[in-house]
N, C-alpha and C. Protein backbone atom coordinates (compact mmCIF):
# COMPACT_ATOMS: atom_id res chain seq x y z
N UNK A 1 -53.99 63.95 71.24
CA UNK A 1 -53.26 63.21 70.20
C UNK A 1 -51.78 63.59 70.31
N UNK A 2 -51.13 62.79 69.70
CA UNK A 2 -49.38 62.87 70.37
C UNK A 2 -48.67 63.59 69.48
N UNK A 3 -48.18 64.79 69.50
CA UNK A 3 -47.32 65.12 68.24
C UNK A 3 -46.84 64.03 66.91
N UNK A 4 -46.63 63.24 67.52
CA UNK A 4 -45.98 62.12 66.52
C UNK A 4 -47.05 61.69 65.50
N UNK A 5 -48.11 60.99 65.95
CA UNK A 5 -49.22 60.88 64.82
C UNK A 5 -49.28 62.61 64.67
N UNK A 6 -49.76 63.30 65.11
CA UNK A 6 -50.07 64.72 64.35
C UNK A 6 -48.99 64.84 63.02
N UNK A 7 -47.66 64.51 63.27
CA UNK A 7 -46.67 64.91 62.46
C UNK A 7 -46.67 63.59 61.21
N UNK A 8 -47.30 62.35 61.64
CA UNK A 8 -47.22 61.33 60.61
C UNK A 8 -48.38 61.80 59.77
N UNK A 9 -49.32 62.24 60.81
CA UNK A 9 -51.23 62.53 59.66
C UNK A 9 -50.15 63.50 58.54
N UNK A 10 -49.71 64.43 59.14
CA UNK A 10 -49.49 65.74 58.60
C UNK A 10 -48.30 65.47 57.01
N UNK A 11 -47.31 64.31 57.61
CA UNK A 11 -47.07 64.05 56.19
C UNK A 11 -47.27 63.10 55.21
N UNK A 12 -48.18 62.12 55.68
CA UNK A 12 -48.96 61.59 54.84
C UNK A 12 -49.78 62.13 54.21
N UNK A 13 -50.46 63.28 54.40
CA UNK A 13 -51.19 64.17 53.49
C UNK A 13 -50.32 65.39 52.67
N UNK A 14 -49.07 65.54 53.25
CA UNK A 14 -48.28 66.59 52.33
C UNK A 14 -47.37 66.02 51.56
N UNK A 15 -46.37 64.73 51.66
CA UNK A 15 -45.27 64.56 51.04
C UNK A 15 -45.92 63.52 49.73
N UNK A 16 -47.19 63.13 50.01
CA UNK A 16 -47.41 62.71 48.41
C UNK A 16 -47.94 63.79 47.09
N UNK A 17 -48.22 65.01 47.86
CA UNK A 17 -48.57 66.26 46.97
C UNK A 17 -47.40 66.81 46.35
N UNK A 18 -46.40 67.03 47.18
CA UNK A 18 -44.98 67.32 46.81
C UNK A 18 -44.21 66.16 45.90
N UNK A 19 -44.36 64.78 46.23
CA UNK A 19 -43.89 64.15 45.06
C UNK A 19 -44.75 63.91 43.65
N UNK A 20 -45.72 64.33 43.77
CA UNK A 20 -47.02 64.23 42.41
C UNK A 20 -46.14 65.70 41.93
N UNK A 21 -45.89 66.56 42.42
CA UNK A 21 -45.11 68.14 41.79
C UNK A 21 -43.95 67.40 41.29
N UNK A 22 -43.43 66.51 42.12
CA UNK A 22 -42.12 66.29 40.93
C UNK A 22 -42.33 64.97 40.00
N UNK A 23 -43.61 65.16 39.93
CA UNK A 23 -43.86 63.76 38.25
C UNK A 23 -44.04 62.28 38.84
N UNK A 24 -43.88 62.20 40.31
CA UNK A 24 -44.15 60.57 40.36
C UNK A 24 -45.63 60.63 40.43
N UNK A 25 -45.79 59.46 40.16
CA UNK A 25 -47.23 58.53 40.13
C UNK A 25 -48.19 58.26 41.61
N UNK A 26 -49.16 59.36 41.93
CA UNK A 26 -49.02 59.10 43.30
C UNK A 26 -51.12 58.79 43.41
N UNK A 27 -51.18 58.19 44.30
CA UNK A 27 -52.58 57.72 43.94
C UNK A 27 -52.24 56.50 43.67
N UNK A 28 -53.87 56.47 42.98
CA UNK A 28 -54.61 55.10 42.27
C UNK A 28 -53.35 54.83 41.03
N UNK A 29 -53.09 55.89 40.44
CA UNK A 29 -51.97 55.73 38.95
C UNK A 29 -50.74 55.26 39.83
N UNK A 30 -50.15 55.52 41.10
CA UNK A 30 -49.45 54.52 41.34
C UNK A 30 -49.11 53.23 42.07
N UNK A 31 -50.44 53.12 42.36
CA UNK A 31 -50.77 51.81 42.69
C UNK A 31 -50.89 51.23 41.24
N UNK A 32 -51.53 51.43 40.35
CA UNK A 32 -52.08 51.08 38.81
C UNK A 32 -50.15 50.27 38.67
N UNK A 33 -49.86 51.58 38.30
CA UNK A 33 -47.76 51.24 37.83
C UNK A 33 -47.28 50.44 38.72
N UNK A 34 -47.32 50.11 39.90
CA UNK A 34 -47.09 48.82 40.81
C UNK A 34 -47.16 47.69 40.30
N UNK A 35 -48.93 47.76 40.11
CA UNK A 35 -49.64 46.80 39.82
C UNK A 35 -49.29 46.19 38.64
N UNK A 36 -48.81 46.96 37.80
CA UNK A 36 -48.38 46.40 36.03
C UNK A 36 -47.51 45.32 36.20
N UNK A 37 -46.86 44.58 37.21
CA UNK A 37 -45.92 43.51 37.02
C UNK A 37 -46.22 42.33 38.26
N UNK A 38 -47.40 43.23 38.41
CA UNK A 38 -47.60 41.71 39.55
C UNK A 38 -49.64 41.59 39.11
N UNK A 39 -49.30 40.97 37.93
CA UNK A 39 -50.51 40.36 37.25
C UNK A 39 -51.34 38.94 37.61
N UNK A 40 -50.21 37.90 38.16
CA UNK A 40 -50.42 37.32 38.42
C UNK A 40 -51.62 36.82 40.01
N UNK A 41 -52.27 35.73 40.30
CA UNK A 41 -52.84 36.26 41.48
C UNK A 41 -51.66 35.57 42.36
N UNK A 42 -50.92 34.29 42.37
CA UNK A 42 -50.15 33.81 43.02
C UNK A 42 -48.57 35.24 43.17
N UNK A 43 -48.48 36.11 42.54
CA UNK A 43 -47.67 36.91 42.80
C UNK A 43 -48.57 37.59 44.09
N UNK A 44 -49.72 38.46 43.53
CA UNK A 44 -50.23 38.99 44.10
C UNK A 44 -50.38 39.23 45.47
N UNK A 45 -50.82 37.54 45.95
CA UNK A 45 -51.28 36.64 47.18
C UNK A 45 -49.54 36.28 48.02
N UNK A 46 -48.66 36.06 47.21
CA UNK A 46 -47.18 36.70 47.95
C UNK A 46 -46.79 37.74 48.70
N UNK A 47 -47.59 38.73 47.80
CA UNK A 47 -47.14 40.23 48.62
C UNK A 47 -48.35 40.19 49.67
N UNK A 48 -48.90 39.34 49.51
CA UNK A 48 -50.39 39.64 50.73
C UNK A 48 -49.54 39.16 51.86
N UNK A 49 -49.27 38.24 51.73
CA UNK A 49 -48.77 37.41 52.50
C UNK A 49 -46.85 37.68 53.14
N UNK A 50 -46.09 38.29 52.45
CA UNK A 50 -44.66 38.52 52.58
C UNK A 50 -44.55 39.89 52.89
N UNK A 51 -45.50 41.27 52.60
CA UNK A 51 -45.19 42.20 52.99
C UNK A 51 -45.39 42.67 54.56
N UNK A 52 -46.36 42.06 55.25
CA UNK A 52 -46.18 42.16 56.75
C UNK A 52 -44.83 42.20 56.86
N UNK A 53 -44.20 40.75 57.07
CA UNK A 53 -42.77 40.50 57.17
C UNK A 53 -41.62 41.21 56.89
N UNK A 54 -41.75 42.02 55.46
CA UNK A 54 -41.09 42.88 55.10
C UNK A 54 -41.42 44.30 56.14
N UNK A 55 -42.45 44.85 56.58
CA UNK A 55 -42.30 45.77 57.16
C UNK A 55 -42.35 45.20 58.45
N UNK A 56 -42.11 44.26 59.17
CA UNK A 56 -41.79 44.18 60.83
C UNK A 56 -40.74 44.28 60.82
N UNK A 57 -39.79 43.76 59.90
CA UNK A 57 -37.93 43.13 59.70
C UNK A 57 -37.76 45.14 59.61
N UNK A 58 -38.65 45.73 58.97
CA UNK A 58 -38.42 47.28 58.19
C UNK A 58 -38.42 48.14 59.78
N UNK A 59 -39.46 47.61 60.41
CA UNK A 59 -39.63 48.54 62.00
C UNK A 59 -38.63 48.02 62.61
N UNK A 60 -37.70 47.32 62.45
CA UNK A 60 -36.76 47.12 63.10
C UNK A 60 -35.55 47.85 62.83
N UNK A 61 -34.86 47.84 61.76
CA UNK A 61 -34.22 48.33 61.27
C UNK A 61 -33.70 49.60 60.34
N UNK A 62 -34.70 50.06 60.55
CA UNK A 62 -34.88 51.60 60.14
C UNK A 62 -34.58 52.35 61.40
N UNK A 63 -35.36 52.33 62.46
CA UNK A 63 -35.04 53.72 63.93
C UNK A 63 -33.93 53.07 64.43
N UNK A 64 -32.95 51.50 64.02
CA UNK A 64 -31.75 51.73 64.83
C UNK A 64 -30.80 52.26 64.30
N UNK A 65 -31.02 52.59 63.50
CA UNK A 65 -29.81 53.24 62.25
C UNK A 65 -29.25 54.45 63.00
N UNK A 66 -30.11 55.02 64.13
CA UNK A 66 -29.31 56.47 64.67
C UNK A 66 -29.83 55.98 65.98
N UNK A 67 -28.38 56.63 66.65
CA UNK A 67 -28.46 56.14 68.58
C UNK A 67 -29.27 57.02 68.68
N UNK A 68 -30.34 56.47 69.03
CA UNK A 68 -31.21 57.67 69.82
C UNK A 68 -32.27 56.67 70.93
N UNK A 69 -32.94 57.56 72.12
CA UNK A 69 -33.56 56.50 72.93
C UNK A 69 -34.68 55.97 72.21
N UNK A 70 -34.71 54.37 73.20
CA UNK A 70 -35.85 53.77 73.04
C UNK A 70 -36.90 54.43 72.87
N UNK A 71 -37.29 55.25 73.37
CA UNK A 71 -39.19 56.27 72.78
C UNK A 71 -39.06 56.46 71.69
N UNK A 72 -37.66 56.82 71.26
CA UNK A 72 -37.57 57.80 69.75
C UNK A 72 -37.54 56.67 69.03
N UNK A 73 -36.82 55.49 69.35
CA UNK A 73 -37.28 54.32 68.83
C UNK A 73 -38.74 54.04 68.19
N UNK A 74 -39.22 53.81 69.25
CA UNK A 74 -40.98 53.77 68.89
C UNK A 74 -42.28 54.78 68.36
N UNK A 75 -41.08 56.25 68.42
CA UNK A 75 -42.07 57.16 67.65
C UNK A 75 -41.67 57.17 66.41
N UNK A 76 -40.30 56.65 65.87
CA UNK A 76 -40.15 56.68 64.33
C UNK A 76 -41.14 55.06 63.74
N UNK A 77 -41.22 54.15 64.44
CA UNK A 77 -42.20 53.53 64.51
C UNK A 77 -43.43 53.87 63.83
N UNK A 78 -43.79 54.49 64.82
CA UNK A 78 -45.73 55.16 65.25
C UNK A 78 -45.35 56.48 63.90
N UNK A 79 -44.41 56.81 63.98
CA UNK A 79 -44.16 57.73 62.68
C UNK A 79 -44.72 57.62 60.97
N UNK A 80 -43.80 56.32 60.62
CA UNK A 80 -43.74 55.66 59.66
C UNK A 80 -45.63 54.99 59.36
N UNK A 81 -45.78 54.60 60.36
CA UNK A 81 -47.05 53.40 59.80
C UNK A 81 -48.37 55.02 60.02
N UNK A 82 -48.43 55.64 61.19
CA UNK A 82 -49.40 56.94 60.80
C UNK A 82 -49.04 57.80 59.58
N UNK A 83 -47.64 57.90 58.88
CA UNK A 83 -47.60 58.45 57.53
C UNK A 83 -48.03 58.08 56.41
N UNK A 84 -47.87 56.39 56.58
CA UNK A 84 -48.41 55.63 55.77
C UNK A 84 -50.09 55.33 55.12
N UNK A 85 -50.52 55.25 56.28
CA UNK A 85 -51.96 54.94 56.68
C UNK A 85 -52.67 56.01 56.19
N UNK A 86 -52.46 57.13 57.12
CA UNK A 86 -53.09 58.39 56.61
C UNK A 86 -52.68 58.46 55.08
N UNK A 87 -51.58 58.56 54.44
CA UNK A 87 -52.05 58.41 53.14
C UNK A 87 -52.96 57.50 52.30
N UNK A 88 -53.00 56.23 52.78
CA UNK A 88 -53.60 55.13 51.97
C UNK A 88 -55.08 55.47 52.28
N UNK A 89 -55.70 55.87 53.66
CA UNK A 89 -57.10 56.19 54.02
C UNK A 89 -57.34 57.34 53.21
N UNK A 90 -56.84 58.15 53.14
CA UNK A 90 -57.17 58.87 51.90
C UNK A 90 -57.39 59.26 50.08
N UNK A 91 -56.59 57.94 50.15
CA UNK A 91 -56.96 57.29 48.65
C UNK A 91 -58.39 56.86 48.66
N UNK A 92 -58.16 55.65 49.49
CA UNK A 92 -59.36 55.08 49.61
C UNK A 92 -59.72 54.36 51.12
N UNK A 93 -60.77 54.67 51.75
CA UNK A 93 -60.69 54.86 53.06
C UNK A 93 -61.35 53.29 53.34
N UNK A 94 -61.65 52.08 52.68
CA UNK A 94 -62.11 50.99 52.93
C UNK A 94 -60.92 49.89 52.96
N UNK A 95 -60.02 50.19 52.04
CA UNK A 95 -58.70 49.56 51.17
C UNK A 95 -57.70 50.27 52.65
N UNK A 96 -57.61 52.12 52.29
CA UNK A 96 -56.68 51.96 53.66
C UNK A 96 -57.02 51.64 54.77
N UNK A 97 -58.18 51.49 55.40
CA UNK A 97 -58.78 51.06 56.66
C UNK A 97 -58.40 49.40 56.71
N UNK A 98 -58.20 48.42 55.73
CA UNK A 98 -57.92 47.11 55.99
C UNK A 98 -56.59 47.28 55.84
N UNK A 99 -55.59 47.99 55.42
CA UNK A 99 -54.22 47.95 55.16
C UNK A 99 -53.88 48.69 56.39
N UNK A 100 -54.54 49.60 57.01
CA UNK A 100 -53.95 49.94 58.56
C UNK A 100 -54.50 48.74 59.59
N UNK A 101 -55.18 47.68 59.36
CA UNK A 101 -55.55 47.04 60.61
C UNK A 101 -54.67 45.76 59.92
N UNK A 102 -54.47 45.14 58.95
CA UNK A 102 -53.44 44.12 58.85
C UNK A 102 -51.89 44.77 58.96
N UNK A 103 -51.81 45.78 58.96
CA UNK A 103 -50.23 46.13 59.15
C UNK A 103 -49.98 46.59 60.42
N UNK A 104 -51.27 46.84 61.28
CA UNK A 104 -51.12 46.87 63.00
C UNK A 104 -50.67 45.87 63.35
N UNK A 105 -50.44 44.74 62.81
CA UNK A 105 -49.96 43.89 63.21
C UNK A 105 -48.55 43.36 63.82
N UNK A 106 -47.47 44.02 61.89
CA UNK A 106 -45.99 43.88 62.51
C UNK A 106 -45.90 45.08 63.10
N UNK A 107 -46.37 46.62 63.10
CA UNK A 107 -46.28 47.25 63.91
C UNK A 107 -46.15 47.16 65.49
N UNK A 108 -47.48 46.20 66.01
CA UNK A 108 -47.23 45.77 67.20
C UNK A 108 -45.96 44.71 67.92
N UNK A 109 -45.90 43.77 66.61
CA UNK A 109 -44.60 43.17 67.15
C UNK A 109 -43.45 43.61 66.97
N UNK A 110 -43.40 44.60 65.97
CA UNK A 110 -41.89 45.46 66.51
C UNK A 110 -42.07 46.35 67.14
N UNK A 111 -43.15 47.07 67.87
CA UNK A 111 -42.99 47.53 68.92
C UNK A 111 -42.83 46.76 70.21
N UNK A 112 -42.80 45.63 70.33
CA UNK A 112 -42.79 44.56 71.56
C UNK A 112 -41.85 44.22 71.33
N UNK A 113 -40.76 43.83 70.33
CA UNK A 113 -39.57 43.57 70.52
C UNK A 113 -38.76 44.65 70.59
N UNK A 114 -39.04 45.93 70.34
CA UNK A 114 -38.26 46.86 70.54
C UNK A 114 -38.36 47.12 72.22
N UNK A 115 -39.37 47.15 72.67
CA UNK A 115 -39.65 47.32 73.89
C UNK A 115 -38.94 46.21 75.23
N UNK A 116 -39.13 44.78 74.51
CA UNK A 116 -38.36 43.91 74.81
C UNK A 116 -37.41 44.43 75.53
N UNK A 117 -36.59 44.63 74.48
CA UNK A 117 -34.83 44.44 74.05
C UNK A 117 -34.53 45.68 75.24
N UNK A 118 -35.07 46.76 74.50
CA UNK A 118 -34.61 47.84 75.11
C UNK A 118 -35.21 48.18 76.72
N UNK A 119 -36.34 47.66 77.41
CA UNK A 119 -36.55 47.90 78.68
C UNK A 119 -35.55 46.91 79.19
N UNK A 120 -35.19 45.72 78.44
CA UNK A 120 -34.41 44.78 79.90
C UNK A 120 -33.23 46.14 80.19
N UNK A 121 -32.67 46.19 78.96
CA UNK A 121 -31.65 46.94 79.20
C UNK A 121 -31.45 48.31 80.05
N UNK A 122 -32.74 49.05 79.94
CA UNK A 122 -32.98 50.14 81.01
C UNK A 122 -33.29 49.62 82.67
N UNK A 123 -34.31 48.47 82.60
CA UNK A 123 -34.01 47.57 83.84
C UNK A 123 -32.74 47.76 84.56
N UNK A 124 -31.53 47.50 83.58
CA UNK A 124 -30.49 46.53 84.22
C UNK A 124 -29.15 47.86 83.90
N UNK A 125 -29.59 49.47 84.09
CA UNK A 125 -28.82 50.20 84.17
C UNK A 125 -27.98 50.96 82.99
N UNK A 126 -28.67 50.02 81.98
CA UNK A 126 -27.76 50.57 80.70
C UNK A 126 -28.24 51.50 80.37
N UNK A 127 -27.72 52.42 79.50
CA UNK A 127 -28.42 53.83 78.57
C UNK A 127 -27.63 53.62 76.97
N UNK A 128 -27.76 54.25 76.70
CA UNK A 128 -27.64 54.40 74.76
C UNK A 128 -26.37 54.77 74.71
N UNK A 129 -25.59 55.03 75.80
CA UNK A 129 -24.17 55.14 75.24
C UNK A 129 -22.82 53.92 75.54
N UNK A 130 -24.15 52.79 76.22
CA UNK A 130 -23.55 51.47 76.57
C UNK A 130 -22.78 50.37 75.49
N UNK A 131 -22.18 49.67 75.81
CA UNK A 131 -21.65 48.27 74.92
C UNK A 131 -22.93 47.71 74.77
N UNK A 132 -23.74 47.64 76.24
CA UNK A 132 -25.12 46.70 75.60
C UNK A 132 -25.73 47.11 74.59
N UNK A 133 -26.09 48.45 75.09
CA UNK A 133 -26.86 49.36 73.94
C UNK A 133 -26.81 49.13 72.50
N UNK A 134 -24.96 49.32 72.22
CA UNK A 134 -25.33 49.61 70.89
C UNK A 134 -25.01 47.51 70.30
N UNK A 135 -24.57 46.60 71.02
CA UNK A 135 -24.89 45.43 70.42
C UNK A 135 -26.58 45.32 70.66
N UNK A 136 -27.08 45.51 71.51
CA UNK A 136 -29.34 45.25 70.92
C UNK A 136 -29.08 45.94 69.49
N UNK A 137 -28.61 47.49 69.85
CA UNK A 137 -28.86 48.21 68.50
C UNK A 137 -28.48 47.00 67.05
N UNK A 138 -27.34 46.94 67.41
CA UNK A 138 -26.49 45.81 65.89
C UNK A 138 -27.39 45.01 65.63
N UNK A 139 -27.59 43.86 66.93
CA UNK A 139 -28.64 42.82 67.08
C UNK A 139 -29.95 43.15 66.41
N UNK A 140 -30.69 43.80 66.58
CA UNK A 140 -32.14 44.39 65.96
C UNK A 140 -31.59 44.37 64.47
N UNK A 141 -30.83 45.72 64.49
CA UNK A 141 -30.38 46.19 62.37
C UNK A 141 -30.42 45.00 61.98
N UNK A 142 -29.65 43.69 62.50
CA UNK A 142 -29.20 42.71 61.35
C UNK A 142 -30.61 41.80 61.49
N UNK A 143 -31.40 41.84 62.94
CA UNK A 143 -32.50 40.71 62.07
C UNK A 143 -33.52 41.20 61.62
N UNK A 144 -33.70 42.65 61.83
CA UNK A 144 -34.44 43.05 60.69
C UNK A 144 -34.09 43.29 59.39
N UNK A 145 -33.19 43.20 59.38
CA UNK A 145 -32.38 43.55 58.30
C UNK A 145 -32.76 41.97 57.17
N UNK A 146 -32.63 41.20 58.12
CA UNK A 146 -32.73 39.29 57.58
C UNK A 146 -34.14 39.11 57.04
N UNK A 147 -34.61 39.58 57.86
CA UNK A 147 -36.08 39.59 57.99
C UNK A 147 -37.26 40.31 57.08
N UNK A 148 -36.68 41.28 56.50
CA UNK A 148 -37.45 42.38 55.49
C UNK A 148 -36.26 41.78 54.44
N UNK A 149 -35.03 41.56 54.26
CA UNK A 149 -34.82 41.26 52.96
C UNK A 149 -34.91 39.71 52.61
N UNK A 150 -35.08 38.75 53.28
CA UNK A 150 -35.47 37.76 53.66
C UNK A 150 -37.02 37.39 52.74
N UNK A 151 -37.81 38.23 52.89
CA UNK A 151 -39.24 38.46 52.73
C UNK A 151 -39.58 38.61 51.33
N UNK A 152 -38.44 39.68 50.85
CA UNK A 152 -38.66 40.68 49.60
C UNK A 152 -37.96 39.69 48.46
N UNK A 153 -36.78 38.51 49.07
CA UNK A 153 -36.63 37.94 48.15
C UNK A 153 -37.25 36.31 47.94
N UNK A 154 -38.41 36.07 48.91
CA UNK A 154 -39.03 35.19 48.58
C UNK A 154 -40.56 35.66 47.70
N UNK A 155 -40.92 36.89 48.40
CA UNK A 155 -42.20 37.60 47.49
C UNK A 155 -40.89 37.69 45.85
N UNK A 156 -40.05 38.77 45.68
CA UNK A 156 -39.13 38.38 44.06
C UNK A 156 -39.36 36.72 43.71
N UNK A 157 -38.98 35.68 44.20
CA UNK A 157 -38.54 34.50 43.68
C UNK A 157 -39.86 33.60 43.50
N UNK A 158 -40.74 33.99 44.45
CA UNK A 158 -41.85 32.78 44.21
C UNK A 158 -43.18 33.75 43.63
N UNK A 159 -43.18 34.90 43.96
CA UNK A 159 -44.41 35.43 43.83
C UNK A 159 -43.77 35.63 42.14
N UNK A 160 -42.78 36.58 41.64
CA UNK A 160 -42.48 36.99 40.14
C UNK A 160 -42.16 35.54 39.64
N UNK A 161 -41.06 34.88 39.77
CA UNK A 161 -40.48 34.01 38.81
C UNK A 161 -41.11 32.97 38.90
N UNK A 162 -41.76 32.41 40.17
CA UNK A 162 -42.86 30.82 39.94
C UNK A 162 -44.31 31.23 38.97
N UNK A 163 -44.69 32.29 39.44
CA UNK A 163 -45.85 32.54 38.52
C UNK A 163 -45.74 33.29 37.31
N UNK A 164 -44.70 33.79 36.74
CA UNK A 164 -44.03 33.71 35.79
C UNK A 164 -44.32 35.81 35.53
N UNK A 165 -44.71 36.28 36.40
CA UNK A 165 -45.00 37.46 36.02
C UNK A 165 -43.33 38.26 35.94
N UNK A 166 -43.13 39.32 35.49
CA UNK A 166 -41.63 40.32 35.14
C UNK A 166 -41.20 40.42 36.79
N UNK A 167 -39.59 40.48 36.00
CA UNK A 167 -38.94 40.60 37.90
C UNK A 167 -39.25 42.26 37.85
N UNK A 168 -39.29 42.38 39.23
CA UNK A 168 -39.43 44.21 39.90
C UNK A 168 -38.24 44.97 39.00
N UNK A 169 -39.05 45.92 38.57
CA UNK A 169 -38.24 47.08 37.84
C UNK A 169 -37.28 47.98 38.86
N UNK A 170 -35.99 47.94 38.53
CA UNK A 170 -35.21 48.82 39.34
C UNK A 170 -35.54 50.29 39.65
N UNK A 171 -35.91 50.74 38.49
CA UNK A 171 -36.19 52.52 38.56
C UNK A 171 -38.06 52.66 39.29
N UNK A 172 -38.48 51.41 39.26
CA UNK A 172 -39.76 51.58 40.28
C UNK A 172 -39.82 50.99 41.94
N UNK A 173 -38.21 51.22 42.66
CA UNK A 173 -38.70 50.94 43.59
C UNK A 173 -38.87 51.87 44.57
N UNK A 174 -38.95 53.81 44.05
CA UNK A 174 -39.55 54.51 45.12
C UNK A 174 -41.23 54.51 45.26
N UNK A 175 -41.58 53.86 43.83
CA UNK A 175 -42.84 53.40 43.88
C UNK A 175 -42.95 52.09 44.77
N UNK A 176 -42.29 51.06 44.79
CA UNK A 176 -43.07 49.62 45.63
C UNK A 176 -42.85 50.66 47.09
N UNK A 177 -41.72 51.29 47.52
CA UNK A 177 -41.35 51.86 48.61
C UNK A 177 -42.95 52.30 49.72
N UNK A 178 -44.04 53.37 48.23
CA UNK A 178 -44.96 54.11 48.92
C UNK A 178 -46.22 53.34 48.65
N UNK A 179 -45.84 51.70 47.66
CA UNK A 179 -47.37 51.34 47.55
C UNK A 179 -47.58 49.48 47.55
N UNK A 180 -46.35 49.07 47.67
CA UNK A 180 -45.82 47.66 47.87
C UNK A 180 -47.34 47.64 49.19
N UNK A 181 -47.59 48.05 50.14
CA UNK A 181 -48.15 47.49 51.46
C UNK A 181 -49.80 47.94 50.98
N UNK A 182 -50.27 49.09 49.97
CA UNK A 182 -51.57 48.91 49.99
C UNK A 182 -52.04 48.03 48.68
N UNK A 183 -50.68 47.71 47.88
CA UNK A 183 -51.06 47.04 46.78
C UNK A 183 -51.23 45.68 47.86
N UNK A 184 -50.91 45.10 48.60
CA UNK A 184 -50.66 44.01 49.02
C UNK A 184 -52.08 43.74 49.38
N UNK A 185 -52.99 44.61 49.84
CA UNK A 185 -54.44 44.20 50.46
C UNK A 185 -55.54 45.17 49.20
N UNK A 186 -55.28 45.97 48.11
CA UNK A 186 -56.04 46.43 47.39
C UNK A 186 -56.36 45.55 46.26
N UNK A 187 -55.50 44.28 45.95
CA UNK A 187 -56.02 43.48 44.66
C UNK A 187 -56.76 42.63 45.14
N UNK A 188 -57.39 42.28 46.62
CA UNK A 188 -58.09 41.75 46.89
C UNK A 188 -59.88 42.19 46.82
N UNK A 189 -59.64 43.85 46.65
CA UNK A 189 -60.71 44.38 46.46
C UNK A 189 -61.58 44.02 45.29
């Protein structure tokens, strides 16, 4: 097994113990507090549907934020979704087991466009301290960037305000942050 999942298992099982010590809502109670404003099922069936999107546009634009190589690229990747997962399978291992195989999804395609982008460019001689380099880099940030906020404000506009449920609470979004993706496949349970 690759350091990288070892290090994602490892804080998906520690950094939600450490934030339950400092008073957030971690578990079922914060999925529950998520859940309090998306009552609706047409909200609901938004985030089923818009949070993929939000986290492929998210694998994009999160590991380009620091020059670092393409691998490190794809292990903050493989980072993020094994931190994730391993926490949600341990809530509940049926709920996270369908929320790690529908979110393998944009995982895989931003790992293929990362891979894309960045092998032509190793192909064709460049390295990370190139002009090419850091325009892919720009290029990626901004359409993921389009792409996850793109997402978040059609799940806000059609999922909250067409079905009439409360817009997203500002002071709860380190909560949608850790539960936006298993709420998205757990109200189907």
């Amino acid at each position: 097994m690759s350091g990288v999942i070892v290090k994602g298992m490892s804080t998906g099982i520690i950094v939600p113990h450490i934030l339950s010590l400092c008073g957030a809502a971690i578990g079922q109670s914060g999925v529950d507090y998520y859940a309090e404003i998306h009552t609706k099922p047409l909200n609901s069936y938004c985030h089923t549907i818009g949070m993929p999107f939000t986290i492929y546009g998210m694998l994009l634009w999160i590991p380009v934020l620091f020059n670092l190589s393409h691998m490190q690229y794809i292990n903050i990747q493989k980072f993020l979704y094994t931190s994730y997962m391993t926490h949600y399978i341990f809530m509940n291992y049926a709920i996270g087991g369908a929320t790690a195989v529908v979110y393998s999804v944009p995982l895989y395609y931003a790992r293929k466009k990362m891979n894309s982008t960045f092998l032509y460019l190793e192909d064709n001689g460049s390295d990370k301290y190139s002009s090419d380099w850091e325009y892919a880099r720009m290029h990626l940030f901004i359409k993921g960037l389009m792409v996850s906020s793109g997402a978040l404000i059609l799940q806000e506009c059609l999922g909250h305000w067409l079905s009439g449920d409360q817009a997203s609470r500002a002071e709860a979004v380190p909560n949608a942050i850790l539960y936006a993706m298993y709420y998205s496949i757990s109200h189907m349970f």
